[in-house]
Protein backbone atom coordinates (compact mmCIF):
# COMPACT_ATOMS: atom_id res chain seq x y z
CA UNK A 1 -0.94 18.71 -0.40
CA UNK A 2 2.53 17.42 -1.09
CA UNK A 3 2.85 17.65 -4.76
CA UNK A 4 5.74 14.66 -5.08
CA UNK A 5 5.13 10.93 -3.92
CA UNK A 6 8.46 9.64 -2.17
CA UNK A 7 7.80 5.79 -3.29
CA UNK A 8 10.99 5.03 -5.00
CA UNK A 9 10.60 5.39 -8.59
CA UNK A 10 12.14 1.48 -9.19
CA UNK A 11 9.51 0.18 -6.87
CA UNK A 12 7.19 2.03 -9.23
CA UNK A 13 8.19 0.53 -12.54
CA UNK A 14 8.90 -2.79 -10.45
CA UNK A 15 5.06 -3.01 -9.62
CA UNK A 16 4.12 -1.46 -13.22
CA UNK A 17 5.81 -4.50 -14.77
CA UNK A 18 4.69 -7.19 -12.09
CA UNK A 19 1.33 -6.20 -12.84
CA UNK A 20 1.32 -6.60 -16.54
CA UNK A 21 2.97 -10.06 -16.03
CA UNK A 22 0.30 -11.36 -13.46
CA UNK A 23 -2.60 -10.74 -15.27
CA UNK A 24 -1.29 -12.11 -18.82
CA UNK A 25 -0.76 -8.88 -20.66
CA UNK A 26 3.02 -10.07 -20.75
CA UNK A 27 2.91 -14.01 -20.83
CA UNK A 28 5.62 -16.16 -19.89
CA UNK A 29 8.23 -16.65 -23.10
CA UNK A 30 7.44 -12.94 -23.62
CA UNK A 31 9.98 -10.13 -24.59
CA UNK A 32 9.87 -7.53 -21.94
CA UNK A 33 9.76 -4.49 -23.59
CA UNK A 34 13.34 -2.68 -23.74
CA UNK A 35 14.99 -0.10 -20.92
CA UNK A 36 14.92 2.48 -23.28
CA UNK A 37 11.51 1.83 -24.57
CA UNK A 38 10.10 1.41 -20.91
CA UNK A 39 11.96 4.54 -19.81
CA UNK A 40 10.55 6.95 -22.90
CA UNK A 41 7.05 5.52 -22.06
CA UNK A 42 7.03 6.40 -18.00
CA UNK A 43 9.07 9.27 -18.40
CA UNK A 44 11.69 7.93 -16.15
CA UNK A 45 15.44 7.68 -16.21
CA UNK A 46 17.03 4.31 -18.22
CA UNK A 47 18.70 3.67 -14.45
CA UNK A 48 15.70 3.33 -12.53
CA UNK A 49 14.19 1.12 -15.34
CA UNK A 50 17.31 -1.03 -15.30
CA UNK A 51 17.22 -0.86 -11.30
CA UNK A 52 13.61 -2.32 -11.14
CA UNK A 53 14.44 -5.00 -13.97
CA UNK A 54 17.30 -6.20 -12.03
CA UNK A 55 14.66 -6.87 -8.79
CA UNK A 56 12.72 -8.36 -10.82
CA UNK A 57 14.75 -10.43 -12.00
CA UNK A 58 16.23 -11.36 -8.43
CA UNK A 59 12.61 -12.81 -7.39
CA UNK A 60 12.11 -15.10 -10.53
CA UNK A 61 9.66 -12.88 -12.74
CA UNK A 62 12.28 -12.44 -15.48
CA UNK A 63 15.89 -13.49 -16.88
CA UNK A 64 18.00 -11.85 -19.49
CA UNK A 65 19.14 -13.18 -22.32
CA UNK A 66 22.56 -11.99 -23.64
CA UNK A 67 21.90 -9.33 -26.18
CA UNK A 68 18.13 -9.55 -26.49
CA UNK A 69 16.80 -8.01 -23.28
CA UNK A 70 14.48 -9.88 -20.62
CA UNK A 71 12.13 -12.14 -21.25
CA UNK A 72 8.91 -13.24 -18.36
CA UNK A 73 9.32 -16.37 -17.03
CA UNK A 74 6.72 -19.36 -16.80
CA UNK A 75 5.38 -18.67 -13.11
CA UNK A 76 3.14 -21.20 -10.77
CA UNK A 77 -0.51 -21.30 -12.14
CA UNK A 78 -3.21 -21.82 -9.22
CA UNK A 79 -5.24 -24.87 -10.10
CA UNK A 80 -8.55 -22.89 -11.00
CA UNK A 81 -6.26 -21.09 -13.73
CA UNK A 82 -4.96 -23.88 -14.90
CA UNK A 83 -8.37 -25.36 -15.90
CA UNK A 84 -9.15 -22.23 -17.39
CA UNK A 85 -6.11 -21.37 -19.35
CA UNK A 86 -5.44 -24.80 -20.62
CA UNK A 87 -8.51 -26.79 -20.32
CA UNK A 88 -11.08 -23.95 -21.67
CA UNK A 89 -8.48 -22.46 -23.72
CA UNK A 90 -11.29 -20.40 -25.96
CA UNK A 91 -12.97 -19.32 -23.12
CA UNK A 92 -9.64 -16.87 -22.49
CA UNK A 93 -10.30 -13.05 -21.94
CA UNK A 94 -9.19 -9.94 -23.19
CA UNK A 95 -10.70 -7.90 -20.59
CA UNK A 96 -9.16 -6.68 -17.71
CA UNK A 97 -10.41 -5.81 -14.35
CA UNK A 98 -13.00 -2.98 -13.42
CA UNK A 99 -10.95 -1.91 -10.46
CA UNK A 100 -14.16 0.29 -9.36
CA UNK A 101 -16.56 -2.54 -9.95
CA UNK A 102 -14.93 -4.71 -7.62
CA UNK A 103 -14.57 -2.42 -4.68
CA UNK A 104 -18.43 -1.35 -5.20
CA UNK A 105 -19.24 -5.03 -4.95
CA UNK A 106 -17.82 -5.21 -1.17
CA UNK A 107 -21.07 -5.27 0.98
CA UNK A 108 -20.24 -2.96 3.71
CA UNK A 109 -22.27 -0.03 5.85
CA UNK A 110 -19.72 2.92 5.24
CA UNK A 111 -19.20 3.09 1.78
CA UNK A 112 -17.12 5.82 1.53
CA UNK A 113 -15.88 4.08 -1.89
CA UNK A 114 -19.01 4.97 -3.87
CA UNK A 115 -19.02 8.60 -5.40
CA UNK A 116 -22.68 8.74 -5.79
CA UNK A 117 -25.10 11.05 -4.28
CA UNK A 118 -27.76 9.76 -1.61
CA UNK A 119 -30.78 8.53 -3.39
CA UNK A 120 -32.97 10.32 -0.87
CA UNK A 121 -31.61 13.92 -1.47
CA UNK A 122 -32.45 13.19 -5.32
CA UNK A 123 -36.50 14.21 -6.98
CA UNK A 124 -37.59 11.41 -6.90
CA UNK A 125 -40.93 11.82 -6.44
CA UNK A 126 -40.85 14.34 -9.51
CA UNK A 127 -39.86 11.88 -11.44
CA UNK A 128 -42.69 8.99 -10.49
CA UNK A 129 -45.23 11.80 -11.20
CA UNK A 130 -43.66 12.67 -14.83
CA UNK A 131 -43.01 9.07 -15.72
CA UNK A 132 -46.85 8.53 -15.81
CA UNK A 133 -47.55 11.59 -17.60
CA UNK A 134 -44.59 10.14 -19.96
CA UNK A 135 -46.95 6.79 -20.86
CA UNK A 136 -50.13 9.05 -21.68
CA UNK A 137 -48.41 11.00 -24.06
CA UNK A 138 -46.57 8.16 -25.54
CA UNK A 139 -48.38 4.93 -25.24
CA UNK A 140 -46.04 3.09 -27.67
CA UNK A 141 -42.89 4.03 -26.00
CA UNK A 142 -41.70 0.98 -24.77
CA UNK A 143 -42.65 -0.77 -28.44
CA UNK A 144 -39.75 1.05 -30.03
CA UNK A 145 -36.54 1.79 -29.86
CA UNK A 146 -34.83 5.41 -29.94
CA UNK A 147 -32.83 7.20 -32.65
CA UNK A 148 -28.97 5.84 -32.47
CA UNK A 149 -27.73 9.18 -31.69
CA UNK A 150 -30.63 10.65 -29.25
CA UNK A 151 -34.31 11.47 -28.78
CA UNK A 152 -34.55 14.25 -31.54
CA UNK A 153 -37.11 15.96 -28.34
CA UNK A 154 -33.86 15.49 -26.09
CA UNK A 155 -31.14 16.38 -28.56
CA UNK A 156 -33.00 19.62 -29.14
CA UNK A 157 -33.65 20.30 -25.66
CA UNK A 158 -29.33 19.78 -25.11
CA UNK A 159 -29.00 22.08 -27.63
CA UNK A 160 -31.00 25.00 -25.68
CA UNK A 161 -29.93 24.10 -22.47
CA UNK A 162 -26.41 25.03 -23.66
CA UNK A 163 -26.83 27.75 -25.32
CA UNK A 164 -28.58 29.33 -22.43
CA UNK A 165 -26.27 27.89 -19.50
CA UNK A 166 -22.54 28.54 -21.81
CA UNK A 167 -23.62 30.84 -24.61
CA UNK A 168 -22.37 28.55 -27.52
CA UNK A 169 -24.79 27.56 -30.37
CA UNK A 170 -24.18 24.00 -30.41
CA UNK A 171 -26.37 22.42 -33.50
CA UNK A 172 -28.19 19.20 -33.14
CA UNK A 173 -25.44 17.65 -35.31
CA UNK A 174 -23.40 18.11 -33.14
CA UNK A 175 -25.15 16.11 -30.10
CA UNK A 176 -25.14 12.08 -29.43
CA UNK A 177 -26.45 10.62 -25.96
CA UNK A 178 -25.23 8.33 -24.51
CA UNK A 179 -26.15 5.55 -21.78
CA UNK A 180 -23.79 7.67 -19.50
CA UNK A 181 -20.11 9.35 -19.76
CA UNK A 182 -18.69 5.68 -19.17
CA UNK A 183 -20.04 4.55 -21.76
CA UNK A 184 -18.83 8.02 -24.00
CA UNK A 185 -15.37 7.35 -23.17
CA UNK A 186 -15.48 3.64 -24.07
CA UNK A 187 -17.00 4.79 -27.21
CA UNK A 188 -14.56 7.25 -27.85
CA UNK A 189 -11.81 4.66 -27.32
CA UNK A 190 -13.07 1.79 -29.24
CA UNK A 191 -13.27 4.56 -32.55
CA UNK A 192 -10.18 6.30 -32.06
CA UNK A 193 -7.50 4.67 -30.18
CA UNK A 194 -5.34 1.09 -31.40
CA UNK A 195 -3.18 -0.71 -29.76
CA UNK A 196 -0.05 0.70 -28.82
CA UNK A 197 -1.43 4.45 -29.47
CA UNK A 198 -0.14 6.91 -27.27
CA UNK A 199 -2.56 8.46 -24.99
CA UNK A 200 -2.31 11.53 -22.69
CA UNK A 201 -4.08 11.13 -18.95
CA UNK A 202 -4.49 13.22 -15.73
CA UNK A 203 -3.04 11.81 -13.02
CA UNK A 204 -4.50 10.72 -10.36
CA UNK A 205 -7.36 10.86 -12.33
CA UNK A 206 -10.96 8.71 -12.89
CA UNK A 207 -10.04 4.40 -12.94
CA UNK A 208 -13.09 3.29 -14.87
CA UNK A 209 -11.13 5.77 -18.28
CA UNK A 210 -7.72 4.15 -16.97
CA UNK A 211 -9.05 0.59 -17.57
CA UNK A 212 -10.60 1.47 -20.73
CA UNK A 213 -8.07 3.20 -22.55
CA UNK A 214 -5.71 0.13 -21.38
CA UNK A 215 -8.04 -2.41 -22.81
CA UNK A 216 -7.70 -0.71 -25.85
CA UNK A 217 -3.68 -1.45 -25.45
CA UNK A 218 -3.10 2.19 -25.21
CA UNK A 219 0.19 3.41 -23.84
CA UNK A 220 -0.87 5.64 -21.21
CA UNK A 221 1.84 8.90 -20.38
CA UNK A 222 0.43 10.38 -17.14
CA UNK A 223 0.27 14.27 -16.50
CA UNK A 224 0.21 15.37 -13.01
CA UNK A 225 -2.83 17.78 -12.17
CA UNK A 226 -2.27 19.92 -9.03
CA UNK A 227 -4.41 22.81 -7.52
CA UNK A 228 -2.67 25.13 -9.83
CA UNK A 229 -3.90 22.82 -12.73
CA UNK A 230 -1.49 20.93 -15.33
CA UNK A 231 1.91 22.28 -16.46
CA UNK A 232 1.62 23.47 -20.00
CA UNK A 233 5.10 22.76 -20.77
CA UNK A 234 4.78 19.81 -20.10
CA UNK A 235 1.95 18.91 -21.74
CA UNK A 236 3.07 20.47 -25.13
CA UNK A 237 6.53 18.17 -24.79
CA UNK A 238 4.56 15.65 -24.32
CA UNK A 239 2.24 15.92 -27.45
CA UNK A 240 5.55 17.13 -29.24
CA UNK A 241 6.96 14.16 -28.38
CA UNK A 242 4.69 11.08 -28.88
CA UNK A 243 2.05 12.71 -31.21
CA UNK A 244 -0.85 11.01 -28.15
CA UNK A 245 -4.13 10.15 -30.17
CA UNK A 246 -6.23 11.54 -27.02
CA UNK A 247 -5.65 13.36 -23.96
CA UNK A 248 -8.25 12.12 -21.45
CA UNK A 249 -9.49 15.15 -18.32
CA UNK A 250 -11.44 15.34 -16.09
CA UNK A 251 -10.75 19.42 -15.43
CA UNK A 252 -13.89 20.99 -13.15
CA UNK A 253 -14.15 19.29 -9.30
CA UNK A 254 -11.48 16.78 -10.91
CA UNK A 255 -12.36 12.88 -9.55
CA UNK A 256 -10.82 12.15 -7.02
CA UNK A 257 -8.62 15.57 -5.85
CA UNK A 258 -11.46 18.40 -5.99
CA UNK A 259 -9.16 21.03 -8.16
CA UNK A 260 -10.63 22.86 -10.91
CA UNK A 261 -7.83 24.01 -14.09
CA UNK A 262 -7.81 27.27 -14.19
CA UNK A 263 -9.78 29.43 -17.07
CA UNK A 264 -5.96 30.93 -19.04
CA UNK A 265 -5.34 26.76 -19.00
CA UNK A 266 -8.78 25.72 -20.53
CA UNK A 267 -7.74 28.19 -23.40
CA UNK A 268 -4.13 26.64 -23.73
CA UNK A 269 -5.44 23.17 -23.62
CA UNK A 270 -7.85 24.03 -26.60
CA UNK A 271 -4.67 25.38 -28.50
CA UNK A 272 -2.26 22.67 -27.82
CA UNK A 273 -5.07 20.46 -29.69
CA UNK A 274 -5.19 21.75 -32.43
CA UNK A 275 -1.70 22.34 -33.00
CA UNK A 276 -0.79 19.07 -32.20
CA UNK A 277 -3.89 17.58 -33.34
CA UNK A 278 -4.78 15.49 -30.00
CA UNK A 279 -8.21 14.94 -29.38
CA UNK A 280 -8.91 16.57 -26.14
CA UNK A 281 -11.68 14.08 -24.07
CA UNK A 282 -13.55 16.72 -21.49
CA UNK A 283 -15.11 14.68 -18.70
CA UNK A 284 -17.35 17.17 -17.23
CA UNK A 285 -19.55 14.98 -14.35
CA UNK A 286 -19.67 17.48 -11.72
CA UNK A 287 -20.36 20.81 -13.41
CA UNK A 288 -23.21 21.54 -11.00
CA UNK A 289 -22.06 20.56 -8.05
CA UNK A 290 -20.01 23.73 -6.73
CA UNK A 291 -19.89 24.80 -2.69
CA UNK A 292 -19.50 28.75 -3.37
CA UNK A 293 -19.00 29.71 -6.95
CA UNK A 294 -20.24 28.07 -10.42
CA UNK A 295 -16.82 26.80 -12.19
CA UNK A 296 -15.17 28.10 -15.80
CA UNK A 297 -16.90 27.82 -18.67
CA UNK A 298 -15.49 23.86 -20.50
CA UNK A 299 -12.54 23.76 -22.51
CA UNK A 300 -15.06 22.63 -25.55
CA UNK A 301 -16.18 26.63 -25.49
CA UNK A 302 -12.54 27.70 -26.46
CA UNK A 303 -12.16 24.89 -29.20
CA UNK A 304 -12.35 26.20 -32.77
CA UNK A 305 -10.99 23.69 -34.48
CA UNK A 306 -12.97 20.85 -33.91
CA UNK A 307 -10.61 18.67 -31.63
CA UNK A 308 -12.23 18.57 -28.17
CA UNK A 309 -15.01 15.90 -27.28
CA UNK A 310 -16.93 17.20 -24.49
CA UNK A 311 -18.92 14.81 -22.55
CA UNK A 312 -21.60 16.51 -20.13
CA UNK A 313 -23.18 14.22 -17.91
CA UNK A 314 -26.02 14.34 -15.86
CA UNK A 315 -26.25 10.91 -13.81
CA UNK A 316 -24.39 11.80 -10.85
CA UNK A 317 -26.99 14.53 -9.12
CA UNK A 318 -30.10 14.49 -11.04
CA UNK A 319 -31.16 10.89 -11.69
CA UNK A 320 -28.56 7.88 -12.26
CA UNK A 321 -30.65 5.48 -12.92
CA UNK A 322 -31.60 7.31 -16.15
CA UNK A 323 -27.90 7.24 -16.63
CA UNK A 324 -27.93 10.18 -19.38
CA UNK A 325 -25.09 12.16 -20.82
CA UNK A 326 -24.56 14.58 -23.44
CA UNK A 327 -21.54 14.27 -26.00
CA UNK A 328 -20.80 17.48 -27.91
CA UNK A 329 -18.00 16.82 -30.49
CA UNK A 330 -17.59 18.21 -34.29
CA UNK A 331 -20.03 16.92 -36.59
CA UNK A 332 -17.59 14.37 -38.74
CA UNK A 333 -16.70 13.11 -35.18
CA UNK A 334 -20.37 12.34 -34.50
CA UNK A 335 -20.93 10.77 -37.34
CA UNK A 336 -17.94 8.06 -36.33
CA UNK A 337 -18.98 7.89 -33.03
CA UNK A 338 -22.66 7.33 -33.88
CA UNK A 339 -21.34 4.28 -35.69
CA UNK A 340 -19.77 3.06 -32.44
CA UNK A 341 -22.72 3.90 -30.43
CA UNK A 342 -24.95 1.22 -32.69
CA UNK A 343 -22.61 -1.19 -31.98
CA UNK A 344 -22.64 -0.89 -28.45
CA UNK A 345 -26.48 -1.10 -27.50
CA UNK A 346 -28.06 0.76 -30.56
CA UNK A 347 -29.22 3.76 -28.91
CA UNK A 348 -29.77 4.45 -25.23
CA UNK A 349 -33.35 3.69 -24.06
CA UNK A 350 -35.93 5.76 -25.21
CA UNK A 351 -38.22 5.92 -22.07
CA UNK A 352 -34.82 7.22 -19.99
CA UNK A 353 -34.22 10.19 -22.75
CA UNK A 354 -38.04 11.07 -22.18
CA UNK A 355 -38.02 11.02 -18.57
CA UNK A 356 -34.64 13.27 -18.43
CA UNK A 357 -36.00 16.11 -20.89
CA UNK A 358 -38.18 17.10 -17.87
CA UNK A 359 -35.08 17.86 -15.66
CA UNK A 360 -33.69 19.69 -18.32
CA UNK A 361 -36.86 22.52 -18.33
CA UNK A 362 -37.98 22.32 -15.42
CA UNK A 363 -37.99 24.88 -13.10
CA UNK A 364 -38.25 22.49 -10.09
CA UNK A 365 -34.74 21.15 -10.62
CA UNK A 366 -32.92 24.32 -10.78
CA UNK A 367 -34.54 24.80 -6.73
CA UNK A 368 -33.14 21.16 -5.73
CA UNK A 369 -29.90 21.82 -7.24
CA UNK A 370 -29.31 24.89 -4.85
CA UNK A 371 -30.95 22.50 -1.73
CA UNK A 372 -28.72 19.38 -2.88
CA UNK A 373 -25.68 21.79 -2.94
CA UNK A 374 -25.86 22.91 0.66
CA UNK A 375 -26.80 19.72 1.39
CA UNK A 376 -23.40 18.09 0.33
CA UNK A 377 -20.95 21.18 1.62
CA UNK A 378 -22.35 20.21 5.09
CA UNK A 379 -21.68 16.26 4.30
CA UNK A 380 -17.74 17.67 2.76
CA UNK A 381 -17.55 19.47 6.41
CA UNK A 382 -18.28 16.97 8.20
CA UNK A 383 -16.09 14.53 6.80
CA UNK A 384 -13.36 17.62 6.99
CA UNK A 385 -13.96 17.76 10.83
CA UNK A 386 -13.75 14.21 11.36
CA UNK A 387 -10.68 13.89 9.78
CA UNK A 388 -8.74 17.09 11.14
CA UNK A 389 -7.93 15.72 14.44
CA UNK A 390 -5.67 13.01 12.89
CA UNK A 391 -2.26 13.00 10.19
CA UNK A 392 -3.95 13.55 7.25
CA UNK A 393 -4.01 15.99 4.73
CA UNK A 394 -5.87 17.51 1.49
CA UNK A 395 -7.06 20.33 -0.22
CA UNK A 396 -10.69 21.19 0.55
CA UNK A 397 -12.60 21.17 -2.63
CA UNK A 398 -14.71 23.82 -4.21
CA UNK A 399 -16.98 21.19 -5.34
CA UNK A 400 -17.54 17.62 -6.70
CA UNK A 401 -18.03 14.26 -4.19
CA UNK A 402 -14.69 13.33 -3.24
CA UNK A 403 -11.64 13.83 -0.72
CA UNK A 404 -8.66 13.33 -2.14
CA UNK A 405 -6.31 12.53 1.33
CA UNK A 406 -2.55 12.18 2.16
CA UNK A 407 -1.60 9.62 4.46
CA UNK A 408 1.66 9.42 6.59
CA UNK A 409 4.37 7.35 3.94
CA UNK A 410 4.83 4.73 6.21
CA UNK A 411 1.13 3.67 5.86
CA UNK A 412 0.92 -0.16 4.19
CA UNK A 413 -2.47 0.80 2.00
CA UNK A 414 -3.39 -2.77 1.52
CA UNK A 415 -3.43 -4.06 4.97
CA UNK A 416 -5.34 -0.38 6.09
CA UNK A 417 -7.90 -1.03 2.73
CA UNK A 418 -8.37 -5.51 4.72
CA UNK A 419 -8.85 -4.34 8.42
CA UNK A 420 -11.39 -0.88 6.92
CA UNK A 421 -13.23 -3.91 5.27
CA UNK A 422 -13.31 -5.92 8.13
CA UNK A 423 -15.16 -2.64 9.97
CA UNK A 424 -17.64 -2.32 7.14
CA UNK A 425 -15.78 0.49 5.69
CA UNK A 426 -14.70 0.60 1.59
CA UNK A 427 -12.69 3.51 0.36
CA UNK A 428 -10.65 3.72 -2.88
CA UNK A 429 -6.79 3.29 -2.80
CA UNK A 430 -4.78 6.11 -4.32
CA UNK A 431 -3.37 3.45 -6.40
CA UNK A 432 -6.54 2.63 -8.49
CA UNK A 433 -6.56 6.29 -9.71
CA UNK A 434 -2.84 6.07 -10.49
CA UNK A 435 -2.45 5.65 -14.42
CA UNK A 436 0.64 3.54 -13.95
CA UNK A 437 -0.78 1.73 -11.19
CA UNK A 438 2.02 1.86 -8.56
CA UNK A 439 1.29 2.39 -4.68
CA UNK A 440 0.95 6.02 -3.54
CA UNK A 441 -0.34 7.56 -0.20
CA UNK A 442 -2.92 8.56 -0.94
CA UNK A 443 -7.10 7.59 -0.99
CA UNK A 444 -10.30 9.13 -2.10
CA UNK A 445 -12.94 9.53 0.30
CA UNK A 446 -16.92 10.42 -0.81
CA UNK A 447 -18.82 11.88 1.54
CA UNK A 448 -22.13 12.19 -0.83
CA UNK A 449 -23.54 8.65 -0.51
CA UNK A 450 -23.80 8.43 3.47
CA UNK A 451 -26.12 10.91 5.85
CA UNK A 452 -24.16 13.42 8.53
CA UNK A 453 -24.59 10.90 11.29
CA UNK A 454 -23.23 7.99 9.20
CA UNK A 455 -20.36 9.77 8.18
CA UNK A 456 -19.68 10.67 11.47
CA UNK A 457 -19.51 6.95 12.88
CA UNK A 458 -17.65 5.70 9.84
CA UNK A 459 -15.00 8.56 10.30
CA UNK A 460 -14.77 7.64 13.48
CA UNK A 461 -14.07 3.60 13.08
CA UNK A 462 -11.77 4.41 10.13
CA UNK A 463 -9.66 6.82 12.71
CA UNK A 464 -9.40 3.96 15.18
CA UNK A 465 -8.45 1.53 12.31
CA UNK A 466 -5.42 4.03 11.36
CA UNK A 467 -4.73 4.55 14.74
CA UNK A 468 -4.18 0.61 15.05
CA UNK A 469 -1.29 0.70 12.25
């Protein structure tokens, strides 16, 4: 996989700007922030900043004023936002989009968008048969609610099932649970990062913590992740640098390109956090999920000072709709982010945390883990085989959900992304994992969600759409 995108870096910046002007985060009357500001904050040269102002500029988004910089201009409102911007002026939002959301919402056949496993290779009959057991042995379940920070029975349970899968003692104060590892990041961001902070992401990397951190008006620096993992150099400039409140990973069967960061790296990381003092936020959603070989041990095993957050979840291949996840952070961290947690839905629900402490101990799940893992390496190869015949490239993953494909430069992603839909295909555009948000060649593929055959027909229609273009 080509390690460079050839998109022209002022195009880039030019579509990083445009973005931030069409959905109100820079309104019209509003100071553009400076070349030299803009350039430190993408890591680009002042020239290509200045290059991608003056286009702007050109097509009406922005003029200069002498000596103070460029300022957005008032733009042509659609008549449905006019009635909500100026007619329902309190009824203005803060929130932007869910990129995911939206492309899950599309009601098509293939969804090759949707990095979920199929429901019918999960237990589910296990779990019907434990839920009743659940209600004899606590008839009052559903008359209370659970402990903000987790089912003691569960947070126990956590605790063992660490010590005996990773070897680290983690205590119980140490533990919190949360309604999935969505909702842990969100957490972690509403208690630690302010506006304007300076935060530290993988890139490509996971949208959903992309659209978080930037509600929190974080200034996101990207750091490229390749099959050889992240460039330590880089990353300690970086945190040199801008002193980043977090660094956000994803680091075993990364979402969307497959690539695991090496075991010397997971060490590094751990050091650079501490010496920098940047929180280190350890997405680990695929853990389980490996083709040949289990992956390194998390980066939260090398931490001794107390700076990585290490969120462990278990919705993806076990049971989402219980929608657990484990958060393993230092104890003083807890205690903050148990304070967030209460705010947020005051504990996740008790009857889920109860019906999940079965998977953990039983002996049953350990079997369908080793079925569902063959299962998927056939779905991955069957994707692979569809897509070989064509120009297309990627590095087959060791594990996880997702392709992570190359397509020819040329390629116009949105028009591809309208005539897939118009098949009853979805698939994720490169440029919704992109922490700047700029067009790159690339899209994610899942081949967990649909069965051999399925996979094997979409594959097929998306070839002939490509082939049209």
């Amino acid at each position: 996989m080509t390690k460079s995108v050839k998109t022209a870096l002022y195009n880039q910046v030019f579509d990083y700007v445009l973005l931030r002007i069409q959905n109100g985060e820079w309104q019209a009357g509003s100071k553009v922030p400076s070349i030299r500001i803009m350039a430190e904050s993408l890591g680009v040269h002042r020239l290509t900043v200045l290059k991608a102002f003056q286009l702007l500029k050109d097509k009406g988004y922005v003029h200069v004023k002498d000596k103070s910089g460029y300022f957005v201009n008032k733009t042509e409102l659609k008549k449905e936002e006019e009635i909500s911007s100026f007619n329902q002026p309190k009824v203005y939002s803060y929130v932007q989009n869910s990129h995911l959301s939206e492309i899950h919402s599309e009601d098509v056949k293939y969804m090759f968008s949707t990095s979920l496993i199929d429901p019918t290779l999960l237990p589910n009959r296990y779990l019907s048969q434990h839920v009743k057991e659940i209600f004899d042995r606590y008839p009052h379940l559903l008359g209370t609610y659970a402990p903000v920070k987790g089912d003691a029975e569960l947070v126990n349970g956590m605790s063992a099932y660490f010590y005996r899968h990773f070897g680290f003692d983690i205590q119980k104060e140490s533990i919190m649970i949360t309604t999935g590892a969505q909702q842990g990041i969100d957490i972690i961001a509403k208690v630690f990062v302010q506006s304007h902070d300076y935060v530290l992401i993988d890139s490509p990397t996971y949208s959903a913590a992309v659209d978080i951190l930037r509600n929190r008006g974080a200034k996101v620096l990207p750091v490229e992740i390749t099959k050889d993992g992240f460039s330590i150099e880089n990353m300690e400039m970086l945190m040199k640098k801008y002193k980043p409140k977090l660094f956000y990973c994803n680091p075993t069967f990364h979402n969307p390109t497959g690539y695991t960061i090496p075991i010397e790296q997971r060490k590094q990381l751990a050091e650079l956090a501490e010496k920098y003092q940047c929180m280190i936020v350890e997405d680990d959603s695929f853990h389980e999920i490996y083709f040949n070989q289990a992956p390194p041990k998390p980066i939260f095993t090398y931490d001794t000072g107390g700076y990585v957050i290490y969120l462990r979840s278990f919705s993806k291949y076990i049971a989402p709709g219980l929608r657990i996840c484990a958060l393993l952070a230092h104890p003083i961290i807890i205690k903050w982010l148990v304070k967030g947690k209460a705010l947020a839905d005051n504990g996740t629900p008790l009857l889920n945390q109860k019906a999940f402490l079965y998977y953990l101990t039983s002996e049953r799940v350990q079997l369908h883990m080793e079925k569902l893992r063959i299962a998927l390496q056939i779905r991955k190869e069957t994707m692979e085989k569809e897509l070989s015949a064509q120009s297309f490239s990627w590095d087959s993953p060791e594990g996880g959900l997702n392709l992570w494909v190359k397509l020819p430069e040329h390629i116009d992603m949105e028009r591809l992304k309208q005539k897939a839909l118009e098949k009853s295909i979805s698939f994720v555009p490169g440029k919704i994992c992109n922490p700047l948000e700029v067009n790159i060649p690339y899209l994610r593929l899942s081949y967990s969600f649909l069965k051999e055959q399925d996979i094997k027909e979409g594959m097929r229609l998306f070839k002939g759409v490509f082939q049209a273009l």
